[in-house]
PDB file of N, CA and C in Angstrom:
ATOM      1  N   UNK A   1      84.136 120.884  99.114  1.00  0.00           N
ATOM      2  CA  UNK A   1      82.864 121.018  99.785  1.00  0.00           C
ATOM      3  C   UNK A   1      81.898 121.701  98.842  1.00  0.00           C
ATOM      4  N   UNK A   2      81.014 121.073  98.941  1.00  0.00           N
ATOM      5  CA  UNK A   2      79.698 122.205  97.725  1.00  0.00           C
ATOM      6  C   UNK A   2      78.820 122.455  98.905  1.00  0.00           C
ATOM      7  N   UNK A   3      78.552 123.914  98.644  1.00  0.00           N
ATOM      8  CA  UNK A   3      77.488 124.303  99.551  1.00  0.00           C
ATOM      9  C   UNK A   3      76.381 124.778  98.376  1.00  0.00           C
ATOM     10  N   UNK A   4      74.873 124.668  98.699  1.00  0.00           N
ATOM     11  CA  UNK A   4      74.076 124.775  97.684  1.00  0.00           C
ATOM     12  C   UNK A   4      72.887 125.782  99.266  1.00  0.00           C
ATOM     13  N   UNK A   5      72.346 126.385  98.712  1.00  0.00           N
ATOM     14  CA  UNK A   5      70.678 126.972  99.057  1.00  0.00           C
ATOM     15  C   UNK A   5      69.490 125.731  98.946  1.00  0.00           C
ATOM     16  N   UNK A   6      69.880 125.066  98.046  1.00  0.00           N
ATOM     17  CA  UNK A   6      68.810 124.350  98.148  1.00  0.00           C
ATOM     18  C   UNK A   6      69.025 122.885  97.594  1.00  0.00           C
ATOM     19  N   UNK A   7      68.890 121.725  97.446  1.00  0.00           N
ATOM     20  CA  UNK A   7      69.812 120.576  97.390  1.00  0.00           C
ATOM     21  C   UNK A   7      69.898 120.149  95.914  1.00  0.00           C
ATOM     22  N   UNK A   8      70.046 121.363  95.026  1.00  0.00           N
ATOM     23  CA  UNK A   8      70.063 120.706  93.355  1.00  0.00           C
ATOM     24  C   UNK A   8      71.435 119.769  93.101  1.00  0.00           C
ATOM     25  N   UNK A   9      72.185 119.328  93.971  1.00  0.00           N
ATOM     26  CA  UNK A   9      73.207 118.213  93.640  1.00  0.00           C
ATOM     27  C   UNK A   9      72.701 117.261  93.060  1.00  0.00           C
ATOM     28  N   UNK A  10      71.497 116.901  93.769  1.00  0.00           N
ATOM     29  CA  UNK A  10      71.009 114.984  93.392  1.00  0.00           C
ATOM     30  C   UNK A  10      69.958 115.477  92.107  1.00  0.00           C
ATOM     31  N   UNK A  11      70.109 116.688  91.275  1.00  0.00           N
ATOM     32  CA  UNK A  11      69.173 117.067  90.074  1.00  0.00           C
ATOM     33  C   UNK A  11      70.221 116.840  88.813  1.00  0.00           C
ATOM     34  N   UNK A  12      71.451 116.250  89.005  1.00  0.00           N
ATOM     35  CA  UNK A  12      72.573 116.477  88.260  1.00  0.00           C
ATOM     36  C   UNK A  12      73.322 115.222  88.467  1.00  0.00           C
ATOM     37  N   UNK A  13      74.175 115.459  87.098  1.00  0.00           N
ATOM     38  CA  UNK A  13      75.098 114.347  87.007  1.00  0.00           C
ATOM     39  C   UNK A  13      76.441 114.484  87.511  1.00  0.00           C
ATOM     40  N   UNK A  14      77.101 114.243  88.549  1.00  0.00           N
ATOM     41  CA  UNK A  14      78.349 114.944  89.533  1.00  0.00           C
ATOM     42  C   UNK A  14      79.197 114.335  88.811  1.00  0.00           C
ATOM     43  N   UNK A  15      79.172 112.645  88.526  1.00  0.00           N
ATOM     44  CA  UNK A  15      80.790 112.310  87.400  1.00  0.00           C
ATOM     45  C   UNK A  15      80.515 113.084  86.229  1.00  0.00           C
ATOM     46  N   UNK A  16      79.411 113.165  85.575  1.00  0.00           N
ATOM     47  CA  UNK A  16      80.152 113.782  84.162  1.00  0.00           C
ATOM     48  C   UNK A  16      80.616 115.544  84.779  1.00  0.00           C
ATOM     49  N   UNK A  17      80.000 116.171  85.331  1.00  0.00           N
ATOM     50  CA  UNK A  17      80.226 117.433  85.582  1.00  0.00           C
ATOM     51  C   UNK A  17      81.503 117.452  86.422  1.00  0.00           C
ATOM     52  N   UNK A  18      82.250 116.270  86.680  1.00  0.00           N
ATOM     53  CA  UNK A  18      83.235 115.959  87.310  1.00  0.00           C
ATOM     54  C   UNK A  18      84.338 115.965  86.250  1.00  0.00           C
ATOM     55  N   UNK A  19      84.011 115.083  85.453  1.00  0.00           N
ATOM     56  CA  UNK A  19      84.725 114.659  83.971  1.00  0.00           C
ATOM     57  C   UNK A  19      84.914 115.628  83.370  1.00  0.00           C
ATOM     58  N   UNK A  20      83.976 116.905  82.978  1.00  0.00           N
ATOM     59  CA  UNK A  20      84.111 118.111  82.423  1.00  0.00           C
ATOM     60  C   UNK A  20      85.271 118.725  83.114  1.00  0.00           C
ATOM     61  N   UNK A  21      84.935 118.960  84.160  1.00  0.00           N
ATOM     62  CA  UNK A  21      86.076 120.288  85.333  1.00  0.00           C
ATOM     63  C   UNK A  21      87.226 119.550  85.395  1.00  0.00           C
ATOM     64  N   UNK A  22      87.734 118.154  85.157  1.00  0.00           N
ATOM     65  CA  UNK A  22      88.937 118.236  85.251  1.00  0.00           C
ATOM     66  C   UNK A  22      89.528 118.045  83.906  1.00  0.00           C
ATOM     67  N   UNK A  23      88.868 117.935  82.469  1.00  0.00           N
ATOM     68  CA  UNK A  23      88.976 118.280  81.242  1.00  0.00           C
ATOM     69  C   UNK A  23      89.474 119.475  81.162  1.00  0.00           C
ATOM     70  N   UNK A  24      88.865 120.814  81.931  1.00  0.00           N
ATOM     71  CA  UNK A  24      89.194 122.210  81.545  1.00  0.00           C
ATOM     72  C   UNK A  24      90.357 121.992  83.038  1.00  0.00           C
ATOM     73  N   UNK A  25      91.025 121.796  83.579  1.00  0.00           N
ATOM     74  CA  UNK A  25      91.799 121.908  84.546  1.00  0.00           C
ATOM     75  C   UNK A  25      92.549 121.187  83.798  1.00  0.00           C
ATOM     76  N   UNK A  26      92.754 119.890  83.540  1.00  0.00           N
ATOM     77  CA  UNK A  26      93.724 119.256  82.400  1.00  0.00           C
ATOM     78  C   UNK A  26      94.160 120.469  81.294  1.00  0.00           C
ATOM     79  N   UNK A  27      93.260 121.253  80.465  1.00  0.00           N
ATOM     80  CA  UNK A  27      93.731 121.912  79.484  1.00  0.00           C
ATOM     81  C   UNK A  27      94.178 122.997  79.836  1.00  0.00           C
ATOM     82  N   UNK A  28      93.812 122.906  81.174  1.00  0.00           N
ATOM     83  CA  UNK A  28      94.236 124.854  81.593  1.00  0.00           C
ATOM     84  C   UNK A  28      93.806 126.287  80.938  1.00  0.00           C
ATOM     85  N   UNK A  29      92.487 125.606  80.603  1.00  0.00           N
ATOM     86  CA  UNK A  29      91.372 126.293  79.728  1.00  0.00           C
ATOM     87  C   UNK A  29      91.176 127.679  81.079  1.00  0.00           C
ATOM     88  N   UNK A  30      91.253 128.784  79.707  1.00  0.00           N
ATOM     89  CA  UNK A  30      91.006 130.426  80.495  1.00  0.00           C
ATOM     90  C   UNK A  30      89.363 130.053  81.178  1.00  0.00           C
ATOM     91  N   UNK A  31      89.252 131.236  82.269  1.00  0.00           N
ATOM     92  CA  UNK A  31      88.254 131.746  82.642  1.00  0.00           C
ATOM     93  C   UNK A  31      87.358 132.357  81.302  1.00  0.00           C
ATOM     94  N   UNK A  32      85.779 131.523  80.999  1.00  0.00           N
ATOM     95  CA  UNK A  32      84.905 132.398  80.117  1.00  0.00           C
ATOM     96  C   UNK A  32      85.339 133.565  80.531  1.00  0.00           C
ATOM     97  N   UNK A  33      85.051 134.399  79.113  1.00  0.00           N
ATOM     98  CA  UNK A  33      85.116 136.141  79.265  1.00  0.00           C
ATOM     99  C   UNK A  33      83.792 136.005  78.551  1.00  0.00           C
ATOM    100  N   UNK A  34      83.666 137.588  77.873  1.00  0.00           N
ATOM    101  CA  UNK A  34      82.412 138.058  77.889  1.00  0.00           C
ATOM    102  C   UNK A  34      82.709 137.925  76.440  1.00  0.00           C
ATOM    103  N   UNK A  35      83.424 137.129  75.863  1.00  0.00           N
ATOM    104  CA  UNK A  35      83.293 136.663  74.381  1.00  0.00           C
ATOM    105  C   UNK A  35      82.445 135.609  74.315  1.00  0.00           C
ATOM    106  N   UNK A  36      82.700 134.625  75.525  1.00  0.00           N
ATOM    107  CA  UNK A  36      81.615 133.189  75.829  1.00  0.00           C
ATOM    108  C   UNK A  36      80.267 133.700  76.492  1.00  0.00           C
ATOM    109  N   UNK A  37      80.526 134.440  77.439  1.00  0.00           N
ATOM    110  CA  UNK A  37      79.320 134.607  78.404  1.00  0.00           C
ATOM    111  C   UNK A  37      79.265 136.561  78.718  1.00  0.00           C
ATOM    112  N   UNK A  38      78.645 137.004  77.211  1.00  0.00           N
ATOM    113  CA  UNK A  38      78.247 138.423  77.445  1.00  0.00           C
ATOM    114  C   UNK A  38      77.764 139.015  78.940  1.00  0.00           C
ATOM    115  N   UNK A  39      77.180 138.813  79.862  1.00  0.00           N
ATOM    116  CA  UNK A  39      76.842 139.015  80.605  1.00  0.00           C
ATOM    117  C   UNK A  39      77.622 138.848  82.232  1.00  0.00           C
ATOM    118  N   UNK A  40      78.787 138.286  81.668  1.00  0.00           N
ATOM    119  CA  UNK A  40      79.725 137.570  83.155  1.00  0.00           C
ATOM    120  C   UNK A  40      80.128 139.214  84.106  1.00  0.00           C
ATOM    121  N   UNK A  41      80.276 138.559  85.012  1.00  0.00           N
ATOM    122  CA  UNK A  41      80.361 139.824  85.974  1.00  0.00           C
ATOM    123  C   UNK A  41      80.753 139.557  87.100  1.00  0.00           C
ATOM    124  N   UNK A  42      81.771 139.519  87.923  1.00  0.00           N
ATOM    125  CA  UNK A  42      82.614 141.014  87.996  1.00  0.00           C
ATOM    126  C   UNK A  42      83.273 140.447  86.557  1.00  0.00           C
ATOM    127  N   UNK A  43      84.053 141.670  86.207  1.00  0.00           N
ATOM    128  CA  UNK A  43      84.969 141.761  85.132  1.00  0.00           C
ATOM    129  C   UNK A  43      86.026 141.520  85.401  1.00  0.00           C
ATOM    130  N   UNK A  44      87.227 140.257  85.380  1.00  0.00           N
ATOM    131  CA  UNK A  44      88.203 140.337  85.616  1.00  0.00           C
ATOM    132  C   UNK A  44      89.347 140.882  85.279  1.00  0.00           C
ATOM    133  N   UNK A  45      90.980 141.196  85.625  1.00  0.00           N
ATOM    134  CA  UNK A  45      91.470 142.190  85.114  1.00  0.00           C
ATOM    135  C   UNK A  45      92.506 140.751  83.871  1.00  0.00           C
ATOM    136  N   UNK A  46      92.275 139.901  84.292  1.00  0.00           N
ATOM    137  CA  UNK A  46      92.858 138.171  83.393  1.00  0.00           C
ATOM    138  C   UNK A  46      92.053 137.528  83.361  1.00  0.00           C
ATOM    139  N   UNK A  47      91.599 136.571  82.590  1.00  0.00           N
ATOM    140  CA  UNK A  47      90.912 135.327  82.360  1.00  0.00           C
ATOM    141  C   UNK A  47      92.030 134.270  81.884  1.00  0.00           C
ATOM    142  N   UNK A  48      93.497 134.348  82.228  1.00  0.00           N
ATOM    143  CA  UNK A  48      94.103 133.446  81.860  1.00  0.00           C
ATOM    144  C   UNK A  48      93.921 132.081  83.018  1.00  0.00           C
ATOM    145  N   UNK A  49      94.379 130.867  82.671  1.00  0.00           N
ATOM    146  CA  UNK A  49      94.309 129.804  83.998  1.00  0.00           C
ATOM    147  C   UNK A  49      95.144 130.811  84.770  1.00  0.00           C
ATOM    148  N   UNK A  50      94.855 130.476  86.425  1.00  0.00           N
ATOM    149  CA  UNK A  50      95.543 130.714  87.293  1.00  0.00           C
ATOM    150  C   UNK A  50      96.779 129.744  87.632  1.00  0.00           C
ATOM    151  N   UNK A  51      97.578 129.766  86.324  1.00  0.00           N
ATOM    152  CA  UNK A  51      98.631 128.954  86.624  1.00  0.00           C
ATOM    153  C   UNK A  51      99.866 129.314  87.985  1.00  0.00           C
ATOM    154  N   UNK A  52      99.965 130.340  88.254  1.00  0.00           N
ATOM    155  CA  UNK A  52     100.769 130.931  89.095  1.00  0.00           C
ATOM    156  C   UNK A  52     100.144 129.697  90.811  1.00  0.00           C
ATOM    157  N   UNK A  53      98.711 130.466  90.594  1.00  0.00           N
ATOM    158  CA  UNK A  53      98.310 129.316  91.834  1.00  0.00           C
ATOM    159  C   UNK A  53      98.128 127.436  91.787  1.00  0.00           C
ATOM    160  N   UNK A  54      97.670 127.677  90.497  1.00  0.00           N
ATOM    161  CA  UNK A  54      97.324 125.713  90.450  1.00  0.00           C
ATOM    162  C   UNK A  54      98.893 125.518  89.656  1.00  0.00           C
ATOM    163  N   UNK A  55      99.702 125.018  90.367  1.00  0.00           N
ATOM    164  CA  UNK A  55     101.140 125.377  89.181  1.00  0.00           C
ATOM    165  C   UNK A  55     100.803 123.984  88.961  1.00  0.00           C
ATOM    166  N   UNK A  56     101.823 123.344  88.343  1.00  0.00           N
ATOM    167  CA  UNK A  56     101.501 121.572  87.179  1.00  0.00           C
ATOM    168  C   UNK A  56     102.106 120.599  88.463  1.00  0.00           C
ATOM    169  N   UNK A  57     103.318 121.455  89.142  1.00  0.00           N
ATOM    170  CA  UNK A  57     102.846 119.618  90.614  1.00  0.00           C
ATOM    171  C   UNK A  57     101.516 119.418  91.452  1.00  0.00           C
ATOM    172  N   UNK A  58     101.030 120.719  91.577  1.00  0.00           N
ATOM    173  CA  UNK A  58      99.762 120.736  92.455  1.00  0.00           C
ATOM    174  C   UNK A  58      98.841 119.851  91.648  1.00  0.00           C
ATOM    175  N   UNK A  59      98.582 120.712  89.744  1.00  0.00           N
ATOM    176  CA  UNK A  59      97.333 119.806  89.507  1.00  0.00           C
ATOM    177  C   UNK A  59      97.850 118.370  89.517  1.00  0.00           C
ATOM    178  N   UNK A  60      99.470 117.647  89.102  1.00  0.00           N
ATOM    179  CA  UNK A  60      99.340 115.941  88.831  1.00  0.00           C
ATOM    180  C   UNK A  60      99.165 115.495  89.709  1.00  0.00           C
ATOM    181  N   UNK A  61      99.039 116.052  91.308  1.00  0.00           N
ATOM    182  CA  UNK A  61      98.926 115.648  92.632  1.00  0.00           C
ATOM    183  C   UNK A  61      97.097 115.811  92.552  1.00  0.00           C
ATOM    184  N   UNK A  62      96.934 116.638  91.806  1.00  0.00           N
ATOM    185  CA  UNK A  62      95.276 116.788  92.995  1.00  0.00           C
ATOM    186  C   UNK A  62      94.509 116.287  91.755  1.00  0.00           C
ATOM    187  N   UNK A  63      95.305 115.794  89.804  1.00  0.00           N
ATOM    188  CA  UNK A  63      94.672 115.384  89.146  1.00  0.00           C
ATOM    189  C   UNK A  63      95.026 113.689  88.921  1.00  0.00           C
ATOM    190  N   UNK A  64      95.460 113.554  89.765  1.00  0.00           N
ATOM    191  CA  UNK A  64      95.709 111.868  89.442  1.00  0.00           C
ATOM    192  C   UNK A  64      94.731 110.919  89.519  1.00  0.00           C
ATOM    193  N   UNK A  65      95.226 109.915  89.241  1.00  0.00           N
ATOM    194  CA  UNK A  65      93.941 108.623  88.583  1.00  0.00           C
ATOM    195  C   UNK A  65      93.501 108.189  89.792  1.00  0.00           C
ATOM    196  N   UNK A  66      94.267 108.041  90.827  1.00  0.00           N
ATOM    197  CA  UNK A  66      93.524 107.643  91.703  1.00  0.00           C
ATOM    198  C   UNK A  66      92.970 107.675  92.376  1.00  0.00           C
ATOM    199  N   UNK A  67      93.643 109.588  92.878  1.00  0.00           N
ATOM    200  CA  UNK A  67      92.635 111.039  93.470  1.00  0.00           C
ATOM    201  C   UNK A  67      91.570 110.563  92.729  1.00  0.00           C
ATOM    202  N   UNK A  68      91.543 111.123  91.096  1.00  0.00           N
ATOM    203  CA  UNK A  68      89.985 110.767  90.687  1.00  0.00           C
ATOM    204  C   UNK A  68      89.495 109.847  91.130  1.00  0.00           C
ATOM    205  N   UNK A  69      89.370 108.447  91.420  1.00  0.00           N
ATOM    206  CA  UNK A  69      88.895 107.418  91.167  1.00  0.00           C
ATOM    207  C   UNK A  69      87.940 107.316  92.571  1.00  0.00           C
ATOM    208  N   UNK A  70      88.884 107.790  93.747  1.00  0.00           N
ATOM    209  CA  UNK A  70      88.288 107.789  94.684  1.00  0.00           C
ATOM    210  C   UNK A  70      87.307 108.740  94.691  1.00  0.00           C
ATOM    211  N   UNK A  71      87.215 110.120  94.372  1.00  0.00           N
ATOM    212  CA  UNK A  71      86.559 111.429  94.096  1.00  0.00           C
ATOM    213  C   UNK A  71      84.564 111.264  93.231  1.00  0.00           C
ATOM    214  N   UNK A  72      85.513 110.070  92.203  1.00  0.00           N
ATOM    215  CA  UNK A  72      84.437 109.670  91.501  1.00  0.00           C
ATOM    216  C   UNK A  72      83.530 108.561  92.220  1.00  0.00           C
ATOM    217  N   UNK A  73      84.375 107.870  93.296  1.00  0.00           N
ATOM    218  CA  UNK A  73      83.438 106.971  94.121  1.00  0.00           C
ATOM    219  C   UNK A  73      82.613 107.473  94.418  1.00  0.00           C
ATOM    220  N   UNK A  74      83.044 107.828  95.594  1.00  0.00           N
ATOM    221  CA  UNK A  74      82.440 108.827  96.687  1.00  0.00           C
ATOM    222  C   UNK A  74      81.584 109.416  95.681  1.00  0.00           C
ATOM    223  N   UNK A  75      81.444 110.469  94.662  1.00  0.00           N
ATOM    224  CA  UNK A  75      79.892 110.774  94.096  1.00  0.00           C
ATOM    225  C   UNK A  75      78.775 109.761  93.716  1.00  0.00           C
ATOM    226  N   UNK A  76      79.710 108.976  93.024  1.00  0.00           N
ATOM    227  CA  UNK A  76      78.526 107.504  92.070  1.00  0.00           C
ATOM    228  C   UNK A  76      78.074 107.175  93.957  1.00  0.00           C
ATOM    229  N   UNK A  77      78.418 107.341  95.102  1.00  0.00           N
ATOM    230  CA  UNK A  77      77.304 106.495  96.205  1.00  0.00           C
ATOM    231  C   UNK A  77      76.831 107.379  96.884  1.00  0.00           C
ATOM    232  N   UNK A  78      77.111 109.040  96.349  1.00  0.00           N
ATOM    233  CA  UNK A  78      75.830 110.206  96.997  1.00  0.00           C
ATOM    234  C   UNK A  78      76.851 110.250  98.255  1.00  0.00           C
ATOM    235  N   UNK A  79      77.919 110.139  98.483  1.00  0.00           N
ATOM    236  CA  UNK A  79      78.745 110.838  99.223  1.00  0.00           C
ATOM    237  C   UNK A  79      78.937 110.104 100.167  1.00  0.00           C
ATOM    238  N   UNK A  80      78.657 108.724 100.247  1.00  0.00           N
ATOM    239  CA  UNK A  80      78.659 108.081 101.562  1.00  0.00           C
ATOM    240  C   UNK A  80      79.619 106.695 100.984  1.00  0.00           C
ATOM    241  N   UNK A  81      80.603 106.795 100.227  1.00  0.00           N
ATOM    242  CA  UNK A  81      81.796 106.251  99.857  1.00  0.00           C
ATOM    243  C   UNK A  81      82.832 106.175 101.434  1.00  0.00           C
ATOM    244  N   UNK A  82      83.164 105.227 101.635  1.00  0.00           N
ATOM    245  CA  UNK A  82      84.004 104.797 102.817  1.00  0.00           C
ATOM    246  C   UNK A  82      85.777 105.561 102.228  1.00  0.00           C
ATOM    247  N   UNK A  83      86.173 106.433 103.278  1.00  0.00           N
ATOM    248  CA  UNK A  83      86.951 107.338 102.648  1.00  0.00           C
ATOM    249  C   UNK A  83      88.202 106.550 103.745  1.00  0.00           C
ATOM    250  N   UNK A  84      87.984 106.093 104.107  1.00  0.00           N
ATOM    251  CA  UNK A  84      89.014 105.542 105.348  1.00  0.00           C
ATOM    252  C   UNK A  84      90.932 105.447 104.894  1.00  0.00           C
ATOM    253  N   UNK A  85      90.692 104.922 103.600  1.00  0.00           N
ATOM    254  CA  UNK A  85      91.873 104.710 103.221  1.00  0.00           C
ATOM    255  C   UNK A  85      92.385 105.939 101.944  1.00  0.00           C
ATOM    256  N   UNK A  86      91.880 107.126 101.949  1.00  0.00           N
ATOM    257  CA  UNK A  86      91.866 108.223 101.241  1.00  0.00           C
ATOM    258  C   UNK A  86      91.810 109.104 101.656  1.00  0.00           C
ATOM    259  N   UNK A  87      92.549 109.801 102.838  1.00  0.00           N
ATOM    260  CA  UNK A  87      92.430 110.730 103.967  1.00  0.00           C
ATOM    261  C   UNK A  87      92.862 111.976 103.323  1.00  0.00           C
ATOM    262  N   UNK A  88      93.175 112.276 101.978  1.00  0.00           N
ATOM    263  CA  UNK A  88      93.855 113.383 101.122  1.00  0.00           C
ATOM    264  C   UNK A  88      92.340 113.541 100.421  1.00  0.00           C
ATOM    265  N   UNK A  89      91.399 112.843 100.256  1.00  0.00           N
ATOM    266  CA  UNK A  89      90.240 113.236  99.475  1.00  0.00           C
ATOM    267  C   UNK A  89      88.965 113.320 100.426  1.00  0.00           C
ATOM    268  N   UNK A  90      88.096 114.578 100.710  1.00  0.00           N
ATOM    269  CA  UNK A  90      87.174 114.824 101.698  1.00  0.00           C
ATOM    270  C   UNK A  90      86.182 115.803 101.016  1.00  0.00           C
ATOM    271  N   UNK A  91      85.221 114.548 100.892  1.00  0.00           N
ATOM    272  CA  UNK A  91      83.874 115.567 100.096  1.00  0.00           C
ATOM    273  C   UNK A  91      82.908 115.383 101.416  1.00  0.00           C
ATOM    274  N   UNK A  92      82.318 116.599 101.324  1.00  0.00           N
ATOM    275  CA  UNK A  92      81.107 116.749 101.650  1.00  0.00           C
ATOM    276  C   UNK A  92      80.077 118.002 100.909  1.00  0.00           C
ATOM    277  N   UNK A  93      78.589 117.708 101.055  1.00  0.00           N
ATOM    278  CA  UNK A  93      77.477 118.270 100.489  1.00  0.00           C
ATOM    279  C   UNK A  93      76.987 119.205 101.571  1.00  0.00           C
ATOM    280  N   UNK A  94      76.165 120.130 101.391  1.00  0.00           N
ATOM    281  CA  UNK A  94      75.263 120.918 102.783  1.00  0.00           C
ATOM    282  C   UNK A  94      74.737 121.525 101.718  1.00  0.00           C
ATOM    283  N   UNK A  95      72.905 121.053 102.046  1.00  0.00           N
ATOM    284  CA  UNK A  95      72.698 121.788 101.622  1.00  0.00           C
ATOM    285  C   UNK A  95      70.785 121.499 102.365  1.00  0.00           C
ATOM    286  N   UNK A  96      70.172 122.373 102.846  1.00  0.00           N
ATOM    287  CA  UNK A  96      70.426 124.071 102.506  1.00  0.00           C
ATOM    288  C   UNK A  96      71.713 124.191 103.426  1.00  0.00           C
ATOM    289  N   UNK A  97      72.193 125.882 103.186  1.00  0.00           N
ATOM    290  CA  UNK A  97      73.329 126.209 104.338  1.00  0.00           C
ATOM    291  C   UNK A  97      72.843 127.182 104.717  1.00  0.00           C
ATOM    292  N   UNK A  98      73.056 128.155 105.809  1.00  0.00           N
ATOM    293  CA  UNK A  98      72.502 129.310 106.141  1.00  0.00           C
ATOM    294  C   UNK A  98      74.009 130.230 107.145  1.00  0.00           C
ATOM    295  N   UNK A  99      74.486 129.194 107.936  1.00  0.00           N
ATOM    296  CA  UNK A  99      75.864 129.466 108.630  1.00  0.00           C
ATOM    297  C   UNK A  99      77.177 129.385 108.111  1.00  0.00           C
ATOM    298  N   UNK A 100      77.870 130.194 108.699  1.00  0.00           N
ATOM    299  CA  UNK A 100      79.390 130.713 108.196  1.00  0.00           C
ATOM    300  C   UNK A 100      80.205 129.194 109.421  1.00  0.00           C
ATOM    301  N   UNK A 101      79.571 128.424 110.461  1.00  0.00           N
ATOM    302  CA  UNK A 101      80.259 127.331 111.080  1.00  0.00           C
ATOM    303  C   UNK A 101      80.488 126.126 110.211  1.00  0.00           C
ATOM    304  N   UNK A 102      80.204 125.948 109.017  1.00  0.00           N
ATOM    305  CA  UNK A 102      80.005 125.042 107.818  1.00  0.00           C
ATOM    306  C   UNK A 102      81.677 124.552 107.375  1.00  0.00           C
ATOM    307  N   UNK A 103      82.604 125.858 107.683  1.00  0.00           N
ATOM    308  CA  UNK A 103      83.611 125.497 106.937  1.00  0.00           C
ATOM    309  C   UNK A 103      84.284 126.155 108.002  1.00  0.00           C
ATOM    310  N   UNK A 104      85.239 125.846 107.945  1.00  0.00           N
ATOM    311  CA  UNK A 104      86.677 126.030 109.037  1.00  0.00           C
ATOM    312  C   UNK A 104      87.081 127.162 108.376  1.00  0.00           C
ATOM    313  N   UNK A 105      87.768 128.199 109.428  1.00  0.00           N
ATOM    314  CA  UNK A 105      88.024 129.253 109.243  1.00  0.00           C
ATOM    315  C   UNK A 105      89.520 129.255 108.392  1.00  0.00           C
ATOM    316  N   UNK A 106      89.790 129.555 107.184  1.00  0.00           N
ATOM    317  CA  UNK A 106      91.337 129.555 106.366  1.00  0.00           C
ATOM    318  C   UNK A 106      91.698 127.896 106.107  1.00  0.00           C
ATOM    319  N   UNK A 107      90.390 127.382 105.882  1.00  0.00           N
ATOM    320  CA  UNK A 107      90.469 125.830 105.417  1.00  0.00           C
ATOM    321  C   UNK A 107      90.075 126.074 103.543  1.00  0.00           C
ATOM    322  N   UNK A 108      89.413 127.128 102.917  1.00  0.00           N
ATOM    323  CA  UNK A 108      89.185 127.479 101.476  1.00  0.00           C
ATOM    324  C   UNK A 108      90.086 127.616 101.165  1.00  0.00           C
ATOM    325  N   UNK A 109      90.644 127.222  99.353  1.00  0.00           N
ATOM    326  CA  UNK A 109      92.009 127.489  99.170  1.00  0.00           C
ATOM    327  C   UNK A 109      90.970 128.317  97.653  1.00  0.00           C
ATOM    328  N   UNK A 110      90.124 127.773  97.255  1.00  0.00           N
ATOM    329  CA  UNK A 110      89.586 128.385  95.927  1.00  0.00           C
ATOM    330  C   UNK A 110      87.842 128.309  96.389  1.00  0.00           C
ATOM    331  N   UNK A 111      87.292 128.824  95.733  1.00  0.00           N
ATOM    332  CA  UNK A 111      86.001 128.860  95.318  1.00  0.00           C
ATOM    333  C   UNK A 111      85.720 128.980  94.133  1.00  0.00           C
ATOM    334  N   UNK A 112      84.857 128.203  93.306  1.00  0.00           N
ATOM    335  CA  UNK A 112      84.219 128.214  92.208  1.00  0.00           C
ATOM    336  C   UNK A 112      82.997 127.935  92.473  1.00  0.00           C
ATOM    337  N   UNK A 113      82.411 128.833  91.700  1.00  0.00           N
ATOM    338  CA  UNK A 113      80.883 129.128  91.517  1.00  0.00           C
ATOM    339  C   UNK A 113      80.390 128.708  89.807  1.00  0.00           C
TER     340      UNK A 113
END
């Protein structure tokens, strides 16, 4: 789910910025530290991948070709990709948001910002 303040999704390219994030999830590339991004904040006490949580069956399950393929539909048509036969892949956009009723209560497994 992406929740935005204000609707900069459709200001951006979602497959390549798609293509990127599962490049660094493929490599299991650390969290920037403040060697990449002087200014990052909070300070974490690791910047290693969170391999403990994304362990390698989760990502070949949630990185597969066809997860993607559908993932990548559904963006290339602005989210209105017919998901009928892909009931494991569920995007949606909101944006603006202002309410905490947006998302099901202990339905988040991560957040990235």
């Amino acid at each position: 789910m992406g929740l935005d303040t204000f609707p900069f999704a459709g200001n951006t390219n979602a497959v390549e910025i798609l293509d990127e994030l599962v490049a660094l999830f493929r490599a299991r590339a650390p969290i920037p530290d403040a060697k990449e991004f002087p200014l990052v904040w909070p300070v974490l006490r690791s910047y290693e991948f969170p391999a403990a949580i994304l362990t390698d069956s989760l990502l070949a399950e949630s990185l597969s070709a066809a997860r993607l393929d559908i993932i990548r539909k559904s963006l290339q048509s602005g989210l209105k990709f017919d998901q009928n036969d892909a009931s494991s892949v569920s995007l949606r956009y909101a944006a603006p948001w202002f309410t905490k009723d947006l998302i099901r209560e202990g339905s988040v497994d991560m957040v990235i910002s």
